[in-house]
Protein backbone atom coordinates (compact mmCIF):
# COMPACT_ATOMS: atom_id res chain seq x y z
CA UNK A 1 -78.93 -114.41 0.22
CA UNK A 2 -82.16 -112.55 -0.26
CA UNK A 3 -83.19 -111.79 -3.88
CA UNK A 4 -86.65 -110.32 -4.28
CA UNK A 5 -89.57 -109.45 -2.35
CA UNK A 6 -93.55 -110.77 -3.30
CA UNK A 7 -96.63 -108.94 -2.75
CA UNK A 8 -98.24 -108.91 1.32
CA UNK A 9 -99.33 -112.33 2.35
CA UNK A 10 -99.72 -113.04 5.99
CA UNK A 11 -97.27 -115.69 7.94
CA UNK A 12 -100.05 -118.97 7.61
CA UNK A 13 -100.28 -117.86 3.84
CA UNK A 14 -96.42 -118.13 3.94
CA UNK A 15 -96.31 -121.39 5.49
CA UNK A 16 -98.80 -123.13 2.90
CA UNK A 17 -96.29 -121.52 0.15
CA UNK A 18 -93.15 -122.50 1.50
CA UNK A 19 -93.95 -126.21 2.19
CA UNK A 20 -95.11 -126.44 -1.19
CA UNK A 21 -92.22 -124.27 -2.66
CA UNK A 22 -88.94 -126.07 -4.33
CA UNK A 23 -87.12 -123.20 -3.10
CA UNK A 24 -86.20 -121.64 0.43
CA UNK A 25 -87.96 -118.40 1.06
CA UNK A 26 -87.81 -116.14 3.98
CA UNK A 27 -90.18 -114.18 5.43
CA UNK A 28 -90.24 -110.56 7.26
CA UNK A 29 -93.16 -107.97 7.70
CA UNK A 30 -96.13 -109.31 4.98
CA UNK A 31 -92.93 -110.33 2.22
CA UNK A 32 -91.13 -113.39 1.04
CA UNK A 33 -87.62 -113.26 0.22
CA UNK A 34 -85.99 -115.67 -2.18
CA UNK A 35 -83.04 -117.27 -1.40
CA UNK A 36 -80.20 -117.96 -3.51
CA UNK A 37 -78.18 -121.66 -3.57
CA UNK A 38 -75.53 -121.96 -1.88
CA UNK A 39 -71.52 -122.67 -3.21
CA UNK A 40 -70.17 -126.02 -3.40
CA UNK A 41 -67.55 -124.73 -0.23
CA UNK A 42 -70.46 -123.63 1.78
CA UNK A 43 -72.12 -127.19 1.40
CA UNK A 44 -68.68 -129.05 2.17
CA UNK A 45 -68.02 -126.27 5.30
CA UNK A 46 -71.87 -127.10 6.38
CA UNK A 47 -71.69 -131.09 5.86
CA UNK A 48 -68.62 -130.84 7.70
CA UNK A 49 -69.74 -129.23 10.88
CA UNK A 50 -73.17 -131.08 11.13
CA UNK A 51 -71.13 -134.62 10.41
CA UNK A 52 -68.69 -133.88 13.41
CA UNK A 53 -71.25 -132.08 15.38
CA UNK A 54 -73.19 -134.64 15.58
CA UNK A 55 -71.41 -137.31 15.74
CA UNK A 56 -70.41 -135.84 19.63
CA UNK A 57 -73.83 -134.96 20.37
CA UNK A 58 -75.20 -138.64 18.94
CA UNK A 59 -76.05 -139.68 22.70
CA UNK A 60 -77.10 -136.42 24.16
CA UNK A 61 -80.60 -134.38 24.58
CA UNK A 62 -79.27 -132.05 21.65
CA UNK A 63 -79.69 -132.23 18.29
CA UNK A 64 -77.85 -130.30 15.17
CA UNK A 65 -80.10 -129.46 12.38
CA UNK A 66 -79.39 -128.20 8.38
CA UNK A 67 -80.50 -125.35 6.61
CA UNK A 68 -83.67 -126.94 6.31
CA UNK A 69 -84.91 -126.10 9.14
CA UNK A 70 -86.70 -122.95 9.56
CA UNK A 71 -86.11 -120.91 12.83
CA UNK A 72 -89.34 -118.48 13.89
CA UNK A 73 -87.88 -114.93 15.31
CA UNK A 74 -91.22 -114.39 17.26
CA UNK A 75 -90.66 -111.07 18.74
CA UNK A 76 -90.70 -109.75 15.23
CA UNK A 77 -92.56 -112.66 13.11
CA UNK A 78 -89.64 -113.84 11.01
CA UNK A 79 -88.78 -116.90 9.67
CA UNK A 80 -85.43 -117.42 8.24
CA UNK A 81 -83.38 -120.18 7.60
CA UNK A 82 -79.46 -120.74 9.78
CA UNK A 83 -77.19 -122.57 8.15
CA UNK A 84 -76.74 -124.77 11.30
CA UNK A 85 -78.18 -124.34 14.44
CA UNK A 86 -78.62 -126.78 17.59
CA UNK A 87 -81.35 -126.94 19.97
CA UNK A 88 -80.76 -129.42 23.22
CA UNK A 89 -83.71 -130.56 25.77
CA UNK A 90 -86.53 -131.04 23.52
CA UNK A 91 -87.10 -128.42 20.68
CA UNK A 92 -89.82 -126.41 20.65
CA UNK A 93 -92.02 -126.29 16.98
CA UNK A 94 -94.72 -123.66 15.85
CA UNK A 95 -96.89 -126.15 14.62
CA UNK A 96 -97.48 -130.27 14.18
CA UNK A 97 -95.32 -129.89 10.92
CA UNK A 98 -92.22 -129.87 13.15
CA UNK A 99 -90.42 -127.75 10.23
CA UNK A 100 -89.47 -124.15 12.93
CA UNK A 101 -88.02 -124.31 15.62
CA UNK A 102 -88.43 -122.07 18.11
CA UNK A 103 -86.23 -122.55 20.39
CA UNK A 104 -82.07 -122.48 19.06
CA UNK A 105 -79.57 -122.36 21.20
CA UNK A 106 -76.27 -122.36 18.84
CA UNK A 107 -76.61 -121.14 15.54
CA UNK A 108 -73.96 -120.61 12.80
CA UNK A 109 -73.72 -118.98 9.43
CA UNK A 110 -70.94 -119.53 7.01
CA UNK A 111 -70.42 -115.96 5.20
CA UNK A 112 -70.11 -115.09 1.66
CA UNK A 113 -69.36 -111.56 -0.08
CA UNK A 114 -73.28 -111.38 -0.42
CA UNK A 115 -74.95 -112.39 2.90
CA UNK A 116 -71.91 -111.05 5.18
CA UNK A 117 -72.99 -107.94 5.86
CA UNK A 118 -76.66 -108.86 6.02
CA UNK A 119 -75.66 -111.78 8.58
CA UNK A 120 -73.63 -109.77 11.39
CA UNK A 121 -75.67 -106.57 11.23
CA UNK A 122 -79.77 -107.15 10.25
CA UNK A 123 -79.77 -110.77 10.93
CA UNK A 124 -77.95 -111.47 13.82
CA UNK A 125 -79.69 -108.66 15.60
CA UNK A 126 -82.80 -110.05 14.84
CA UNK A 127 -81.22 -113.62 16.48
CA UNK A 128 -80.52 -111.69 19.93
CA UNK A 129 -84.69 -111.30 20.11
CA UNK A 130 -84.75 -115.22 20.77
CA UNK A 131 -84.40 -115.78 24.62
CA UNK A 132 -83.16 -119.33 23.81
CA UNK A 133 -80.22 -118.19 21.37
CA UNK A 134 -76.88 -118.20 23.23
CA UNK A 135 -74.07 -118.41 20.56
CA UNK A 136 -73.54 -117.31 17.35
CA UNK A 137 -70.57 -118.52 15.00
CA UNK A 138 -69.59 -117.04 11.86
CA UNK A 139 -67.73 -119.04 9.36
CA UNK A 140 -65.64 -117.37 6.14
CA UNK A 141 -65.94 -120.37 3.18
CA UNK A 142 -62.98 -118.51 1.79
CA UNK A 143 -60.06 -118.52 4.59
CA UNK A 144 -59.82 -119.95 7.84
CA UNK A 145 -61.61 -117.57 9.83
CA UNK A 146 -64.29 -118.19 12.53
CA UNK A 147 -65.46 -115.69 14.57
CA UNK A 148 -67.89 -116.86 17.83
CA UNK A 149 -70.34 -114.94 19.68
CA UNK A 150 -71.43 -115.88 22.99
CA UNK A 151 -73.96 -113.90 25.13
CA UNK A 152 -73.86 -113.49 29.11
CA UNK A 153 -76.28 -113.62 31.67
CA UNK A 154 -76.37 -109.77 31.88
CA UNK A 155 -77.32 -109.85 27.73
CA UNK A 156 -73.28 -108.40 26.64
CA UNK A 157 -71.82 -110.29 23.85
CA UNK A 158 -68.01 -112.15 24.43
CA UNK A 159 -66.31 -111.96 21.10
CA UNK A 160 -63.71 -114.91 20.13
CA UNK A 161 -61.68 -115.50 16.89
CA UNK A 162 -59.71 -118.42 15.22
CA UNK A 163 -57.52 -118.37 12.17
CA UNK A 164 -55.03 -121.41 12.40
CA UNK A 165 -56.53 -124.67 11.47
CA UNK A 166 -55.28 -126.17 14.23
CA UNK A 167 -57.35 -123.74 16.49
CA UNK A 168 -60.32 -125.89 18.14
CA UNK A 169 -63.69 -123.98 18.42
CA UNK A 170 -65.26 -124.61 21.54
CA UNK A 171 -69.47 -124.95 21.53
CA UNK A 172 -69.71 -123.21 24.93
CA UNK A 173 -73.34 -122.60 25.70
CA UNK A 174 -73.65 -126.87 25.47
CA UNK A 175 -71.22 -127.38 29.05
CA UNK A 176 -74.62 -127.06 31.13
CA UNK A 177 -76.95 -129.48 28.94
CA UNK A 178 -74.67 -131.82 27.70
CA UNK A 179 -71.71 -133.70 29.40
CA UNK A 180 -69.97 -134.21 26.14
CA UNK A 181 -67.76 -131.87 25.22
CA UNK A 182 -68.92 -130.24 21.89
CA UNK A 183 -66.10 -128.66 19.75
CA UNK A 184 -64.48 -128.53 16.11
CA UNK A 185 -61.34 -127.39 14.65
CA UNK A 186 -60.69 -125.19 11.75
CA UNK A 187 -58.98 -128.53 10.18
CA UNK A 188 -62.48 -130.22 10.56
CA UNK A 189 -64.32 -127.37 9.27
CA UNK A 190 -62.19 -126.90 5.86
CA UNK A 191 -61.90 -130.20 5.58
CA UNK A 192 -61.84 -130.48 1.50
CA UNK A 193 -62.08 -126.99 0.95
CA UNK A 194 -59.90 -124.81 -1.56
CA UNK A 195 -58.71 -122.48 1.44
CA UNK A 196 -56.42 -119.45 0.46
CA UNK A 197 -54.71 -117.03 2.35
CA UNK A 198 -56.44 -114.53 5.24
CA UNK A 199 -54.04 -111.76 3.24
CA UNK A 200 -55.16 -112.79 -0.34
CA UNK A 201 -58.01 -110.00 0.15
């Protein structure tokens, strides 16, 4: 969630700031953009992705980071922060620091009533400007709903969605990198989250 914007400061000037800030900031065109902590369900929906994630990926070239780490949008000179994203074959940093990546090729947002909107319109356009980025998944911390992205070779979109928690969620763009199978049900992803009803709007 972005909260406030700071005066002009060029991206190196954001850099220094952010790896000495105690908060996560984003940054777009000259500004920083405070972001707000997240709810105890996003932090159980986001432990429980990376645990199973990565647990299947444990012996493979790809790797499933946190929100820690910062992905660069070079095209445009962002730097924002996924709430999980994976990056297979070696990832690809801006700088010694290792801290953003440049190079995602899954990542995933879990939604709220503030950052929805901002995440399937602003942000995920500004996603499709990374040549890596192949599949997007959106995750509701309130019902069991996923909704997956996954772009073709001729740069369309193929929408998917999943509301039962018995549906399994497939990580697609991983079949050619890694002979594992990558995937997660709904089950898995709500594990020990208050879920109500898709119609309790």
């Amino acid at each position: 969630m972005l909260l406030h914007k700071n005066n002009t400061i060029t991206p190196e000037e954001y850099l220094n700031l952010e790896r000495l800030s105690e908060f996560k900031n984003e940054y777009f065109n000259g500004e920083m953009f405070a972001m707000a902590g997240a709810s105890r369900e996003h932090n159980q929906i986001s432990s429980n992705i990376i645990r199973v994630l990565a647990n299947q990926l444990l012996d493979t070239q790809c790797t499933v980071f946190a929100s820690d780490m910062k992905i660069k949008i070079d095209a445009i000179g962002k730097y924002t922060y996924p709430d999980v994203v994976v990056v297979c074959g070696g990832g690809q940093y801006e700088d010694d620091f290792n801290d953003t990546l440049l190079n995602p090729i899954v990542i995933m947002e879990i939604l709220s009533k503030s950052t929805e909107g901002y995440d399937r319109g602003d942000k995920f356009y500004h996603y499709q400007l990374i040549d890596s980025f192949i599949e997007y998944i959106l995750i509701s911390q309130n019902f069991y709903r996923v909704e997956k992205f996954v772009r073709q070779i001729d740069g369309t979109w193929i929408y998917s969605k999943y509301n039962n928690p018995q549906d399994v969620v497939k990580v697609e763009s991983l079949k050619a990198i890694s002979p594992i199978k990558c995937e997660i049900t709904l089950e898995e992803i709500y594990q020990k989250v208050n879920i109500r009803s898709l119609y309790e709007l």
